[in-house]
C-alpha atoms as a PDB file:
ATOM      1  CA  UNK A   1      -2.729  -1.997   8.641  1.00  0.00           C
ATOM      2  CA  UNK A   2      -4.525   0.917   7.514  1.00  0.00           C
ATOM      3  CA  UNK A   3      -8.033   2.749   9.262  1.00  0.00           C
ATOM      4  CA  UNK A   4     -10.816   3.023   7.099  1.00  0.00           C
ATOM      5  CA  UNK A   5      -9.698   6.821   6.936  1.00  0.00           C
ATOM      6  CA  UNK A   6      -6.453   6.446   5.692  1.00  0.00           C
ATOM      7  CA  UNK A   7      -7.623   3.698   2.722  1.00  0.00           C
ATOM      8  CA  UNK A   8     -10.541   6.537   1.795  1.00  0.00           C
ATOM      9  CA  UNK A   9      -7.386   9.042   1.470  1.00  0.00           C
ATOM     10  CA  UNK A  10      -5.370   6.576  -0.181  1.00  0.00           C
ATOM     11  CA  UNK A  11      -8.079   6.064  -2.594  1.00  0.00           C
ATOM     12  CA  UNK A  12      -9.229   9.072  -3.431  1.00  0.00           C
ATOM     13  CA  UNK A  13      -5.251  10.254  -4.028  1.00  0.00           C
ATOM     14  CA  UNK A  14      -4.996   7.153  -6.317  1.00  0.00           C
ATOM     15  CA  UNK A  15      -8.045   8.348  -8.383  1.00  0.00           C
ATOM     16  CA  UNK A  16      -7.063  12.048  -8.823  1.00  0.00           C
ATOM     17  CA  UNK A  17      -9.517  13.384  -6.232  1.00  0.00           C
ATOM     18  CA  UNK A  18      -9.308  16.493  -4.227  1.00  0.00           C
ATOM     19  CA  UNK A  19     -10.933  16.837  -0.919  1.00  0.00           C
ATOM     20  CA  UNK A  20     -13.671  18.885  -2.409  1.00  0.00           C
ATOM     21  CA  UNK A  21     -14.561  16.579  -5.650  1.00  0.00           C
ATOM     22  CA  UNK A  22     -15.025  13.889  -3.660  1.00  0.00           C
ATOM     23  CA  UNK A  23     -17.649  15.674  -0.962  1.00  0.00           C
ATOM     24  CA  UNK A  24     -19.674  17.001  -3.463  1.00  0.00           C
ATOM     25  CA  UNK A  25     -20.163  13.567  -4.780  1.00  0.00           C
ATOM     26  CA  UNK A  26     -20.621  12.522  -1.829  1.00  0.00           C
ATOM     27  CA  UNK A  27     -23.015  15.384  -1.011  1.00  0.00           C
ATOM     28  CA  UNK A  28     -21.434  16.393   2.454  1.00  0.00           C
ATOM     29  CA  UNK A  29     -18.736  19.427   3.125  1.00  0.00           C
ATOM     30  CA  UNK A  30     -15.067  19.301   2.242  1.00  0.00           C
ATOM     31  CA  UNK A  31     -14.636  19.657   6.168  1.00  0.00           C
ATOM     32  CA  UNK A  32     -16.118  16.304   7.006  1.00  0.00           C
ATOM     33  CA  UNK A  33     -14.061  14.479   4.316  1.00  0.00           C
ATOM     34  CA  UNK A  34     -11.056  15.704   5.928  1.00  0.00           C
ATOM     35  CA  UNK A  35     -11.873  14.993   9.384  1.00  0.00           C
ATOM     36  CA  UNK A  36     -12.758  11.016   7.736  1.00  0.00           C
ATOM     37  CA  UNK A  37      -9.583  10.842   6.238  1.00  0.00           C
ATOM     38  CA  UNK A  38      -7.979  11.939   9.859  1.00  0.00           C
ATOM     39  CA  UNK A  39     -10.292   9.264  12.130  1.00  0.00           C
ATOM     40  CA  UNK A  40     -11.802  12.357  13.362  1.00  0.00           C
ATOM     41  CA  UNK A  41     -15.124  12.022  11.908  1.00  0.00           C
ATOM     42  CA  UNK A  42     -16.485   8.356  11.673  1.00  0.00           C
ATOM     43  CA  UNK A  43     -18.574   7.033   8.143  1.00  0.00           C
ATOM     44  CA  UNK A  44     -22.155   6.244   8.666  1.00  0.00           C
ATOM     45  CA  UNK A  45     -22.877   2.876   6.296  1.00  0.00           C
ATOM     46  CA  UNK A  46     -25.157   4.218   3.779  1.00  0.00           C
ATOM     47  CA  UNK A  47     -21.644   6.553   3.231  1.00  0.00           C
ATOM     48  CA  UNK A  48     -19.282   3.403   3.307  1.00  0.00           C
ATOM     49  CA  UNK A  49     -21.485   2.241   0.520  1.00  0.00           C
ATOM     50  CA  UNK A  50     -21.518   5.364  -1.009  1.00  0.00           C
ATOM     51  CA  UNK A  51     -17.688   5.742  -1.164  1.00  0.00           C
ATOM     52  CA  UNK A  52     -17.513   2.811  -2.905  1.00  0.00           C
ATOM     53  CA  UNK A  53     -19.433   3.577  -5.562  1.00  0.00           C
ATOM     54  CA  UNK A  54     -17.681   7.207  -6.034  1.00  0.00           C
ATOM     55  CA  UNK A  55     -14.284   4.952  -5.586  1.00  0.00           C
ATOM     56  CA  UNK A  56     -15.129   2.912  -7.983  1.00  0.00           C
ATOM     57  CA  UNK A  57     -14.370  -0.172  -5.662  1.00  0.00           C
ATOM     58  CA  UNK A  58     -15.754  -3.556  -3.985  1.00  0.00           C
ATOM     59  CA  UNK A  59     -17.732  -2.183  -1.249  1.00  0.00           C
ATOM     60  CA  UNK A  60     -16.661  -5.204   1.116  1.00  0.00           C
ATOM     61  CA  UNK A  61     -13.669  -4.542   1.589  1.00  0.00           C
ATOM     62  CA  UNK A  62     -14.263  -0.679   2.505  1.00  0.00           C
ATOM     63  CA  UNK A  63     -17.190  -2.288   4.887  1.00  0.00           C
ATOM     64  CA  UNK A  64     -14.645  -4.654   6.503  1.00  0.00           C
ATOM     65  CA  UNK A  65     -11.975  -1.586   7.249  1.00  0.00           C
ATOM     66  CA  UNK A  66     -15.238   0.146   8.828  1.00  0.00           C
ATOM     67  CA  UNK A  67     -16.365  -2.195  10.914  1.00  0.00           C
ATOM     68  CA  UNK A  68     -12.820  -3.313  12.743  1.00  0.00           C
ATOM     69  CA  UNK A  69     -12.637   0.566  13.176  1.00  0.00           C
ATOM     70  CA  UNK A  70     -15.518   0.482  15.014  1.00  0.00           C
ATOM     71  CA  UNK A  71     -14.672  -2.955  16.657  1.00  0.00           C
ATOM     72  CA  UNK A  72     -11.424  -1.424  18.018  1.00  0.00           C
ATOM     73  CA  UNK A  73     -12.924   1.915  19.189  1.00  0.00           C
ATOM     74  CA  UNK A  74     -14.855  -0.490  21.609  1.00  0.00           C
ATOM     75  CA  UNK A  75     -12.109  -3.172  22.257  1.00  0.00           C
ATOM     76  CA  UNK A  76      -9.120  -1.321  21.637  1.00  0.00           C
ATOM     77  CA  UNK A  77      -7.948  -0.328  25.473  1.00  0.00           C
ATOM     78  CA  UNK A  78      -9.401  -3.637  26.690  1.00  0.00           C
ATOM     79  CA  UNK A  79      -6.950  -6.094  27.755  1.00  0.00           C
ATOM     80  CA  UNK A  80      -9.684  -8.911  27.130  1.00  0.00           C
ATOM     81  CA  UNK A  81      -9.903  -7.987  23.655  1.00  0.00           C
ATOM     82  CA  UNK A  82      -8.750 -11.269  21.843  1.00  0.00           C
ATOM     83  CA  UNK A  83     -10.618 -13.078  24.259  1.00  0.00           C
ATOM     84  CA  UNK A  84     -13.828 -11.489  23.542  1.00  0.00           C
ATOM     85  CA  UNK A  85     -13.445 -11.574  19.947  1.00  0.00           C
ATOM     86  CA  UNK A  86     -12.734 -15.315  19.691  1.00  0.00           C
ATOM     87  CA  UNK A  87     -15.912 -16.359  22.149  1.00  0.00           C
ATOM     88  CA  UNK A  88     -17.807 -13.413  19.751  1.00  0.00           C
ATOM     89  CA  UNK A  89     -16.403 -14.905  16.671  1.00  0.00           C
ATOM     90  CA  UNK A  90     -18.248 -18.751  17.461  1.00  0.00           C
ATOM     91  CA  UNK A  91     -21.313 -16.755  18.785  1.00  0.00           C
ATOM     92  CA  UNK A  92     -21.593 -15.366  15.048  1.00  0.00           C
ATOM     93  CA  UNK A  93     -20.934 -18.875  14.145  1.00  0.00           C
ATOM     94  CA  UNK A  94     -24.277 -20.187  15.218  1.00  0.00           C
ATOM     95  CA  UNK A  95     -25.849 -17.738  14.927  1.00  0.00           C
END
């Protein structure tokens, strides 16, 4: 399963996109593209959203790559993982 980094390359390569066309839409350096597309850098959400829109594409599913990317930099060495995401997952539930 891809990281949100590798989709953003995948997508920008499927529209035709260099590094650099898709910063300056996206108002930021061609530096901190490349270090998004490598999981070096992480998104901030009003970029997520952004990159959608310069994607041309849903904006949930890009959101949903984000957030487990996030959700495993916290879990991802913890051997309770699973554990803590089902009791999280009915917490959200009732929430």
């Amino acid at each position: 399963m891809k990281n949100f980094g590798e989709t953003i390359r995948q997508l920008r390569e499927q529209k035709g996109l260099l590094l650099r066309q898709l910063a300056a839409a996206l108002e930021v350096d061609t530096a901190l593209v490349s270090k998004l597309e490598r999981g070096e850098r992480k998104a901030q959400r009003e970029q997520v959203s952004k990159l959608a829109t310069i994607l041309q594409v849903p904006e949930e599913p890009l959101l949903v790559v984000w957030l487990s990317d996030k959700v495993l930099d916290a879990l991802g060495e913890e051997p309770l993982a699973l554990k803590v995401l089902r009791i999280t997952e009915k917490r959200i539930k009732h929430i």
